[in-house]
N, C-alpha and C. Protein backbone atom coordinates (compact mmCIF):
# COMPACT_ATOMS: atom_id res chain seq x y z
N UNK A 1 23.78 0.39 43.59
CA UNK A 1 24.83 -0.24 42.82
C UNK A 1 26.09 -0.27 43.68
N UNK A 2 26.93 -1.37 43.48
CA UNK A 2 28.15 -1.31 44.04
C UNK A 2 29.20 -0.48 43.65
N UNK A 3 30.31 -0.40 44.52
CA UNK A 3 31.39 0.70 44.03
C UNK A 3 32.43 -0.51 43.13
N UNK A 4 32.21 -1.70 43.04
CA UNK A 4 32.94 -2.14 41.91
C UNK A 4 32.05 -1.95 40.54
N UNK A 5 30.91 -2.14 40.84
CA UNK A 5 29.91 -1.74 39.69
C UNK A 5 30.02 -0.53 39.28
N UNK A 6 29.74 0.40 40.04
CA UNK A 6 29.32 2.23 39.66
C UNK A 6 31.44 2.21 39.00
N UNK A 7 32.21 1.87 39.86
CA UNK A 7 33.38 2.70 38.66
C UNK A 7 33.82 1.46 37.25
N UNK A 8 33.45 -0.03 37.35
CA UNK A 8 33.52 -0.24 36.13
C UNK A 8 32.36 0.23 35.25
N UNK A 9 31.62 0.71 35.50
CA UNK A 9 30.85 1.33 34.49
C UNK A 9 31.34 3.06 34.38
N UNK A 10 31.58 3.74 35.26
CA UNK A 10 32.38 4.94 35.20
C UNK A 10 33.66 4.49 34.15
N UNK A 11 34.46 3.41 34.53
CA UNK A 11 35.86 3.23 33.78
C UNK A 11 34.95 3.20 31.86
N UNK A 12 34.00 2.50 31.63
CA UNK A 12 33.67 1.87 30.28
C UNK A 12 33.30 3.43 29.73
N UNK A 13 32.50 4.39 30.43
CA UNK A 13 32.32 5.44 29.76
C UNK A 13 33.29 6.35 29.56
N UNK A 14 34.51 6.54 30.48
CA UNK A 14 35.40 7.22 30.24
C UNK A 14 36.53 6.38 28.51
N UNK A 15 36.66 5.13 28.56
CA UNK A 15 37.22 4.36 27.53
C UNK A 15 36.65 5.17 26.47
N UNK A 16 35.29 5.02 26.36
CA UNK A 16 34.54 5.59 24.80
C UNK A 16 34.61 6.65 24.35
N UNK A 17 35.31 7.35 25.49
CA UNK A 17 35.65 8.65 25.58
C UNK A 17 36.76 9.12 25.06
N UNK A 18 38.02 8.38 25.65
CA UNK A 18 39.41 8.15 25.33
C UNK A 18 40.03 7.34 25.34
N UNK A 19 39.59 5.69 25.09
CA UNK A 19 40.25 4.89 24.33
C UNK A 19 40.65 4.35 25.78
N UNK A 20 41.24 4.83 26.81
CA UNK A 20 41.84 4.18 27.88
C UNK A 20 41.28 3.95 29.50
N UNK A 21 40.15 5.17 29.71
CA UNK A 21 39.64 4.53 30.52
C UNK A 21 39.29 6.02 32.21
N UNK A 22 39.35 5.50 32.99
CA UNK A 22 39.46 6.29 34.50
C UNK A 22 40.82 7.20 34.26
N UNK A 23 41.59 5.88 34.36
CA UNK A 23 42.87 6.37 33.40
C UNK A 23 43.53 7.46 33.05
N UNK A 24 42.76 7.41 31.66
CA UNK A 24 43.09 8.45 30.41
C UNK A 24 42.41 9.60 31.22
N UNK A 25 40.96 9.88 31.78
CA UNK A 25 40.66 10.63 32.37
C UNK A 25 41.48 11.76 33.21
N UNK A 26 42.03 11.15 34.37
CA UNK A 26 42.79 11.63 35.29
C UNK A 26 44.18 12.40 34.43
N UNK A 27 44.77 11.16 33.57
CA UNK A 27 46.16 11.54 32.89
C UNK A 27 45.24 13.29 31.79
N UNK A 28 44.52 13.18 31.48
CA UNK A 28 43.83 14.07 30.91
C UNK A 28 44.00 15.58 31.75
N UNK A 29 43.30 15.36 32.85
CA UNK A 29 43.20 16.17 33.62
C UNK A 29 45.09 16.90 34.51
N UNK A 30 45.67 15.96 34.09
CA UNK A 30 47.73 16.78 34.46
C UNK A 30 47.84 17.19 33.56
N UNK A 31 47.43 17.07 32.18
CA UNK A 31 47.91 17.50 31.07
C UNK A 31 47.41 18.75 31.00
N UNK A 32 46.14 19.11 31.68
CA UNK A 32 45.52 20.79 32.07
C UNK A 32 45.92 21.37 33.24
N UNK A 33 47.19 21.88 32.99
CA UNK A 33 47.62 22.62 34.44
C UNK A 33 46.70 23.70 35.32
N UNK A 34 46.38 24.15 33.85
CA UNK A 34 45.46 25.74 34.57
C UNK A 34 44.08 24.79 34.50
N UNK A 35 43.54 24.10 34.81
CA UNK A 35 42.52 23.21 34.84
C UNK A 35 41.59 23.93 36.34
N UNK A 36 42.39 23.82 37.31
CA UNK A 36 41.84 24.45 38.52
C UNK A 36 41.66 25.75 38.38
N UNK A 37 42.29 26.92 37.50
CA UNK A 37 41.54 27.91 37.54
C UNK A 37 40.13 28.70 36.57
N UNK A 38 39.45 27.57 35.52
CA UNK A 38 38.28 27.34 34.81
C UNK A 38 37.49 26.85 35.89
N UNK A 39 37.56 25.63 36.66
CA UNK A 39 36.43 24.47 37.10
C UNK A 39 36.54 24.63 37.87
N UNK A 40 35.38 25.34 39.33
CA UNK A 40 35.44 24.75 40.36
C UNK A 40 35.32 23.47 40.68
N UNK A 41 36.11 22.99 42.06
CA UNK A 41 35.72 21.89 42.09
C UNK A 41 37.03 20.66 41.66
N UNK A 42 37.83 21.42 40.49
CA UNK A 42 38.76 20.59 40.34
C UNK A 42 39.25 19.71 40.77
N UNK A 43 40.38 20.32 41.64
CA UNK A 43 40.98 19.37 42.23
C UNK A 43 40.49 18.11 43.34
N UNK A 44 39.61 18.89 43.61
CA UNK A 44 38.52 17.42 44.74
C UNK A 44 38.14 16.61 43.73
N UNK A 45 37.61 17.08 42.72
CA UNK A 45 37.09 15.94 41.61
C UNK A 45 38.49 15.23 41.03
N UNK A 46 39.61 15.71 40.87
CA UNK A 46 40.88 15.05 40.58
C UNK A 46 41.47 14.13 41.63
N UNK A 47 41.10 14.56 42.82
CA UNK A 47 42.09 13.59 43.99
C UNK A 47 40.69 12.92 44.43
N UNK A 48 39.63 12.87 44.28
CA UNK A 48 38.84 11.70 44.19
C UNK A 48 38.49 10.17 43.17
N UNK A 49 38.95 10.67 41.99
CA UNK A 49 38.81 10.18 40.64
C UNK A 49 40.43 9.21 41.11
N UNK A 50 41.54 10.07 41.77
CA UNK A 50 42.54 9.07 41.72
C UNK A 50 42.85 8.28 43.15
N UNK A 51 41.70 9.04 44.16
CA UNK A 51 41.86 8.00 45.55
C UNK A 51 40.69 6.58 45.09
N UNK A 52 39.65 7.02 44.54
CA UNK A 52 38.92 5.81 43.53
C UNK A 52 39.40 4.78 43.24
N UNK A 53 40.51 4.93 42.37
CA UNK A 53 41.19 3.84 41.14
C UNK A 53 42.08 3.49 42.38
N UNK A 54 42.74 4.15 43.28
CA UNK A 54 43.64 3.27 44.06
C UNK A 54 42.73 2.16 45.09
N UNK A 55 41.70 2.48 45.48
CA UNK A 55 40.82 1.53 45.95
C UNK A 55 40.15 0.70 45.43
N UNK A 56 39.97 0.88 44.07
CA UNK A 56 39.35 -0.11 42.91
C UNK A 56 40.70 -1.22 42.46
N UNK A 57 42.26 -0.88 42.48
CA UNK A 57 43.36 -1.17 42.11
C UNK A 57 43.53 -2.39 43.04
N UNK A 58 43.27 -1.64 44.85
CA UNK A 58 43.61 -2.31 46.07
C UNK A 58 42.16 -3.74 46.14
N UNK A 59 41.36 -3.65 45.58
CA UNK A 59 40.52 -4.42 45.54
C UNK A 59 40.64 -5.74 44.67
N UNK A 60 40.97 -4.96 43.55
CA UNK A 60 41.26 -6.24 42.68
C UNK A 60 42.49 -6.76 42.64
N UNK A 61 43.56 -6.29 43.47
CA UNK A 61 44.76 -6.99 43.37
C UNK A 61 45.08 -7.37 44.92
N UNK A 62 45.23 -6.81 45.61
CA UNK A 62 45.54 -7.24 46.97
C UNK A 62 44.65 -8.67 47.78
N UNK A 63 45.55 -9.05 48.01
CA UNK A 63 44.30 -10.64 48.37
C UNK A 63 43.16 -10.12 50.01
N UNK A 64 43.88 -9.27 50.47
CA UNK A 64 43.12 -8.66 51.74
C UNK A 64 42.19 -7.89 51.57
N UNK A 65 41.98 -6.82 50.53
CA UNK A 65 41.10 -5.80 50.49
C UNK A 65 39.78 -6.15 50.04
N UNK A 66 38.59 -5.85 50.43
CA UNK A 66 37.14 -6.18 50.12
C UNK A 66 36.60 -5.01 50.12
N UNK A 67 36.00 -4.97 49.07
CA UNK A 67 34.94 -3.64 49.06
C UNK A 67 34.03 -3.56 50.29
N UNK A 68 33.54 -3.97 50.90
CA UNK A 68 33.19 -3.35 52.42
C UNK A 68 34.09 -3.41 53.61
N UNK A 69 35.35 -3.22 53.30
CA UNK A 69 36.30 -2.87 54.52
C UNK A 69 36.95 -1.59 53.82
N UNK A 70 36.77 -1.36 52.49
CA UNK A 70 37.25 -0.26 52.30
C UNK A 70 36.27 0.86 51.17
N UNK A 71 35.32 0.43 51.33
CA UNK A 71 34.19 1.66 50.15
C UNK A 71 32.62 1.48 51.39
N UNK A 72 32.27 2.98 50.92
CA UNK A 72 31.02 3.18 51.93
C UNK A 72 29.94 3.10 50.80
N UNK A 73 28.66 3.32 51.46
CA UNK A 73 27.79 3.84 50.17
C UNK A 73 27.89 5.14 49.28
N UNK A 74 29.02 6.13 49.79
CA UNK A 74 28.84 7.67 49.58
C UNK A 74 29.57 7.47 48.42
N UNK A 75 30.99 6.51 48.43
CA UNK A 75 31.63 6.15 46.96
C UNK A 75 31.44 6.08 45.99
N UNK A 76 30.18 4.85 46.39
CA UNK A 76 29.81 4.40 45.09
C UNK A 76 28.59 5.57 44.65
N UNK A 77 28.12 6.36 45.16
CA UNK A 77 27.51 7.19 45.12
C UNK A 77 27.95 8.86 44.07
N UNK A 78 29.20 8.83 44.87
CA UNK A 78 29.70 10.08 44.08
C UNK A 78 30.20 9.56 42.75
N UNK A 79 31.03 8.26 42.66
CA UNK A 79 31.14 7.65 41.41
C UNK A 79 30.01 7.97 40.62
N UNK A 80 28.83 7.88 40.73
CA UNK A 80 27.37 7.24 40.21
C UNK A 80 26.94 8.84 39.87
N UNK A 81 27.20 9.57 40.82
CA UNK A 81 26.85 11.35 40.25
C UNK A 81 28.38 11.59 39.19
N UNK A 82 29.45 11.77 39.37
CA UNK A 82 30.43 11.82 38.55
C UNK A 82 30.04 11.59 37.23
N UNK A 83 29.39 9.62 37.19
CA UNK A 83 29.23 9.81 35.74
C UNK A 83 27.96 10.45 34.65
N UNK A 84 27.21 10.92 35.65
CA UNK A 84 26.14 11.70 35.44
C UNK A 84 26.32 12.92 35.01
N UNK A 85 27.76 13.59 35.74
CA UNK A 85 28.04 14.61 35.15
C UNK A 85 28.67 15.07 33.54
N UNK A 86 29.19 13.62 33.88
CA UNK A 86 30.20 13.48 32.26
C UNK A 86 28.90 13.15 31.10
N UNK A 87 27.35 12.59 31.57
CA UNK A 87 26.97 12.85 30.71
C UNK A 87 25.94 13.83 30.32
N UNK A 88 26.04 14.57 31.44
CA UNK A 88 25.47 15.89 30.87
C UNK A 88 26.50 16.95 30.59
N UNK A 89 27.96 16.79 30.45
CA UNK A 89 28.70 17.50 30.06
C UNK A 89 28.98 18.69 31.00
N UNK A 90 28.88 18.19 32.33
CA UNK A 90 29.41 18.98 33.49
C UNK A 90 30.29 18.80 34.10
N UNK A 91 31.40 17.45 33.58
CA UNK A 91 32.35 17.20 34.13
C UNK A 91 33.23 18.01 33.89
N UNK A 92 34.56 18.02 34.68
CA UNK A 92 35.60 18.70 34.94
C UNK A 92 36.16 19.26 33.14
N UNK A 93 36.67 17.88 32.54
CA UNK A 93 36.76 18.07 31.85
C UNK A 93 36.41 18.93 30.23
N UNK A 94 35.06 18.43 30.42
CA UNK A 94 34.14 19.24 29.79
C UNK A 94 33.91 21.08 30.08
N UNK A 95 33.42 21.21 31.24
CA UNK A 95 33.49 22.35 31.90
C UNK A 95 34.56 23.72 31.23
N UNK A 96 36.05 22.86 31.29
CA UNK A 96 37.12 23.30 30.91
C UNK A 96 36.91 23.61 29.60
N UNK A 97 37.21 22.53 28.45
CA UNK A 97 36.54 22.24 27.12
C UNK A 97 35.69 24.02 27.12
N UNK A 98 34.69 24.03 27.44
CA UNK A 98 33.44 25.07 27.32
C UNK A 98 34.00 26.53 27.69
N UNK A 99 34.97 26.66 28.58
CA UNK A 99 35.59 27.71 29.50
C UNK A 99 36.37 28.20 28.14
N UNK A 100 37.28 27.12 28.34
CA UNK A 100 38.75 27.81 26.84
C UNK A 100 38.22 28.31 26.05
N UNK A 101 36.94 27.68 25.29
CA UNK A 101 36.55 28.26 24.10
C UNK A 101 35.68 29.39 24.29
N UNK A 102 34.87 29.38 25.24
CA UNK A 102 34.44 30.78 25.51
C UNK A 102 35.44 32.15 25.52
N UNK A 103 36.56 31.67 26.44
CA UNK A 103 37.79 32.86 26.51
C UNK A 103 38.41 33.03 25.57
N UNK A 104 38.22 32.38 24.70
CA UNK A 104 38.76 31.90 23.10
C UNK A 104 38.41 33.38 22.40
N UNK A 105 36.92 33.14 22.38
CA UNK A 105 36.51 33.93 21.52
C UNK A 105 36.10 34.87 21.97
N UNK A 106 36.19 35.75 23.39
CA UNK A 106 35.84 36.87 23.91
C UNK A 106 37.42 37.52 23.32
N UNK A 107 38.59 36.72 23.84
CA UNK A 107 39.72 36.95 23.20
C UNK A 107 39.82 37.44 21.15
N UNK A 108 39.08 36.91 20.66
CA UNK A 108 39.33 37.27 19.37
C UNK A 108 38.26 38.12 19.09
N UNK A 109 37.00 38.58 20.05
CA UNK A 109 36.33 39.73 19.90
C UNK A 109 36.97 41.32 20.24
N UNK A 110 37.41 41.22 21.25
CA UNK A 110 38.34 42.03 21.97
C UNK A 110 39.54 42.44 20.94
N UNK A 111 40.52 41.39 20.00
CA UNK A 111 40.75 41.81 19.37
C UNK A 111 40.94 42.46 18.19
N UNK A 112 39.38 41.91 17.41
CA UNK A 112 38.36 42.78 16.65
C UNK A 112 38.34 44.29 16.92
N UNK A 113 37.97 44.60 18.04
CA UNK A 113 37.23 45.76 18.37
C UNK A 113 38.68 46.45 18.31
N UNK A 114 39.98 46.29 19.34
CA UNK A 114 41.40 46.79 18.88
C UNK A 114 41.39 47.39 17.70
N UNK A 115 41.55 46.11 16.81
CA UNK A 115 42.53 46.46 15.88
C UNK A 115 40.97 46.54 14.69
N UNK A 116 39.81 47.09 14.58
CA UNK A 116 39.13 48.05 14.04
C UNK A 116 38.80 46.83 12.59
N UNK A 117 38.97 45.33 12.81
CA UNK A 117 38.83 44.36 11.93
C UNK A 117 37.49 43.61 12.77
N UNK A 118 36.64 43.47 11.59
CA UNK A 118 35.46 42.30 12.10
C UNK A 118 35.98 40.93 12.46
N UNK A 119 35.72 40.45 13.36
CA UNK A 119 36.10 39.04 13.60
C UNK A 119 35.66 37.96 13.81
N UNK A 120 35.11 36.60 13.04
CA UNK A 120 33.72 35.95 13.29
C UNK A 120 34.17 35.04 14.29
N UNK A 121 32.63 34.62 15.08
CA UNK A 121 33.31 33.86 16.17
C UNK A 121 33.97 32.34 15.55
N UNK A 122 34.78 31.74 16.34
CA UNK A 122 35.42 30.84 16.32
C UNK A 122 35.05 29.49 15.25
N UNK A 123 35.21 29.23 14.60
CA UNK A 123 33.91 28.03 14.01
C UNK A 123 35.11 26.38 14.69
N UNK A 124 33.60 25.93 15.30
CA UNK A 124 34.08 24.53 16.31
C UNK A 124 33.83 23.56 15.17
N UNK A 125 34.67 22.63 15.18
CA UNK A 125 34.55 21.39 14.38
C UNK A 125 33.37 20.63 14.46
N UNK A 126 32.91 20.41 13.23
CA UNK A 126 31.86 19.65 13.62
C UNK A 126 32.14 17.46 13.14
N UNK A 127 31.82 17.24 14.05
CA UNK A 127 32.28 15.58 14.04
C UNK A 127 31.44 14.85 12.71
N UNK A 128 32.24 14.08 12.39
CA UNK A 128 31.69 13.19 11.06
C UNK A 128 31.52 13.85 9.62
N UNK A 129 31.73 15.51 9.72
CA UNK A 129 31.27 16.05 8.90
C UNK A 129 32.70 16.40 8.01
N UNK A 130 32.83 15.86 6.68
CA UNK A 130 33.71 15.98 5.36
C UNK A 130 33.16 16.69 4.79
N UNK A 131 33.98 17.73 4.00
CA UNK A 131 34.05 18.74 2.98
C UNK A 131 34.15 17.89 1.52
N UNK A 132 33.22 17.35 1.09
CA UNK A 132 33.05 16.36 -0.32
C UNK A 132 34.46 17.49 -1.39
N UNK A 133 35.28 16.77 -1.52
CA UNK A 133 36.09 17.42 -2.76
C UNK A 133 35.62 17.59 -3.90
N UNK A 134 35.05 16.92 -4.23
CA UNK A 134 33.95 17.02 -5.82
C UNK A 134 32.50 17.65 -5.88
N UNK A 135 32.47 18.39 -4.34
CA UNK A 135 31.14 19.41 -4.96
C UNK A 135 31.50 20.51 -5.70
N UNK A 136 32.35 21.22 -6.02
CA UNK A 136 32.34 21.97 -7.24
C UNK A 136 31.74 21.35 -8.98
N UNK A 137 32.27 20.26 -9.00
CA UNK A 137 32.10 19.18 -9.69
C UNK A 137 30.63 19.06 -10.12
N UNK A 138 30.33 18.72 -8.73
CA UNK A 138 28.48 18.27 -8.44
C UNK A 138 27.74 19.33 -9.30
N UNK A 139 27.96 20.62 -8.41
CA UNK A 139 27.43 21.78 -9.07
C UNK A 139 26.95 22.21 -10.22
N UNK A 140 28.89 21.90 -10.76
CA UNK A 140 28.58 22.65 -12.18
C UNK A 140 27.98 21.63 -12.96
N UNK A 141 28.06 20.58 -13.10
CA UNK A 141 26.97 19.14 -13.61
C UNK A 141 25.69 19.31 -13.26
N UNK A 142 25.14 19.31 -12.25
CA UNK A 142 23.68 19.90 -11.94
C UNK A 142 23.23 21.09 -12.82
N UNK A 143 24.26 22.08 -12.66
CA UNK A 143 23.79 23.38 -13.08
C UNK A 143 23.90 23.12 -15.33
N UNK A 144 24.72 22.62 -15.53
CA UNK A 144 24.99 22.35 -16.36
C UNK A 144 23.67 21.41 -16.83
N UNK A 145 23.54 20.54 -16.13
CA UNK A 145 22.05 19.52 -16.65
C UNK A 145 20.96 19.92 -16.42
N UNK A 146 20.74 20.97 -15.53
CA UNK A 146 19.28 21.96 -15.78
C UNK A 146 19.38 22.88 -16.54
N UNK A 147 20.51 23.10 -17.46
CA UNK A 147 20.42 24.60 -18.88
C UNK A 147 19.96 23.34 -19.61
N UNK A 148 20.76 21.92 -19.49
CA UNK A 148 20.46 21.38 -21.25
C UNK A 148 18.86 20.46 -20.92
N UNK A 149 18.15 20.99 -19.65
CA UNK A 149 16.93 20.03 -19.37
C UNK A 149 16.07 21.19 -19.97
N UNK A 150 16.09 22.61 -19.56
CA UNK A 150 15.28 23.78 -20.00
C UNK A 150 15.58 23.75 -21.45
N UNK A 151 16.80 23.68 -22.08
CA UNK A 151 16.58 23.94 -23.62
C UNK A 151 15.76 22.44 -24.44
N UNK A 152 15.96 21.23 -23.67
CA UNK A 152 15.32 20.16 -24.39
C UNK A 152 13.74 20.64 -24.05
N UNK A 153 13.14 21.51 -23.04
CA UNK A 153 11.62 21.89 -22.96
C UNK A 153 11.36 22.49 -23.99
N UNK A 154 12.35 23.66 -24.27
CA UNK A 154 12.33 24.96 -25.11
C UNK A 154 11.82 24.50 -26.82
N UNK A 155 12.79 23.54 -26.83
CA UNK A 155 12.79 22.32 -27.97
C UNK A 155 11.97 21.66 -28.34
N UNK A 156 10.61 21.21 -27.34
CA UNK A 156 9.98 20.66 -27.21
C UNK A 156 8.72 21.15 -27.72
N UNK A 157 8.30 22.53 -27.06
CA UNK A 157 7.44 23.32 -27.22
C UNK A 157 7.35 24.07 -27.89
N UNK A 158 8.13 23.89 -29.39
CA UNK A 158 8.57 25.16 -30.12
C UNK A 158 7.85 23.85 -31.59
């Protein structure tokens, strides 16, 4: 695959990700200062991700630049593992993601054991999933329509 190919398809998976793109990615990754001390690897994966987009930038805008005067095969290559990583959830980002919350909750075990209080681990959000406001509701209607289903048997058989 080409290195205009491998990072517009790198750019489309990062979008679905965060709405903006290679982008949002990188801007993602300043917004985690302590980012380099979770992930090895960081910062090479950060100043590659943004020497990338300046050569993907210089390609499509500069009337001189051509992807074979300025991308090898190894580019489009590490692009092409990069997004492999993001989808097995080994990217930088992710990595991090997995790190915090681990230290998260060694942190609120640790302070369990202190201060002589049980402490359950962390509960992670789960996506798509709503707390129905009207299952109390549900319940007592269910529970309520299987007393008056057993007494119409009772009724029945008597």
């Amino acid at each position: 695959m080409s290195f205009m190919q491998s990072y517009k398809r790198l750019d489309v998976l990062c979008r679905d990700m965060n709405g903006i793109g290679i982008s949002g990615y990188i801007a993602d990754m300043e917004q985690l200062t302590n980012g380099r001390l979770f992930v090895a690897g960081w910062e090479e994966d950060y100043r590659l991700l943004k020497h990338y987009r300046h050569i993907r930038n210089r390609i499509a805008h500069d009337v001189d630049a051509t992807e074979d005067a300025l991308c090898t095969a190894e580019d489009a290559a590490w692009i092409e593992e990069f997004y492999g990583h993001i989808l097995n959830q080994t990217d930088p980002l992710a990595v991090y993601c997995k790190a915090s919350l681990q230290q998260k909750s060694v942190r609120r075990t640790a302070e369990s054991f202190s201060s002589g209080i049980s402490c359950a681990p962390p509960s992670l959000p789960r996506p798509n999933c709503k707390l129905n406001a009207n299952l109390p509701l549900i319940v007592t209607l269910l529970a309520g329509g299987a007393a008056v289903f057993i007494l119409l048997i009772l009724l029945f058989l008597q």
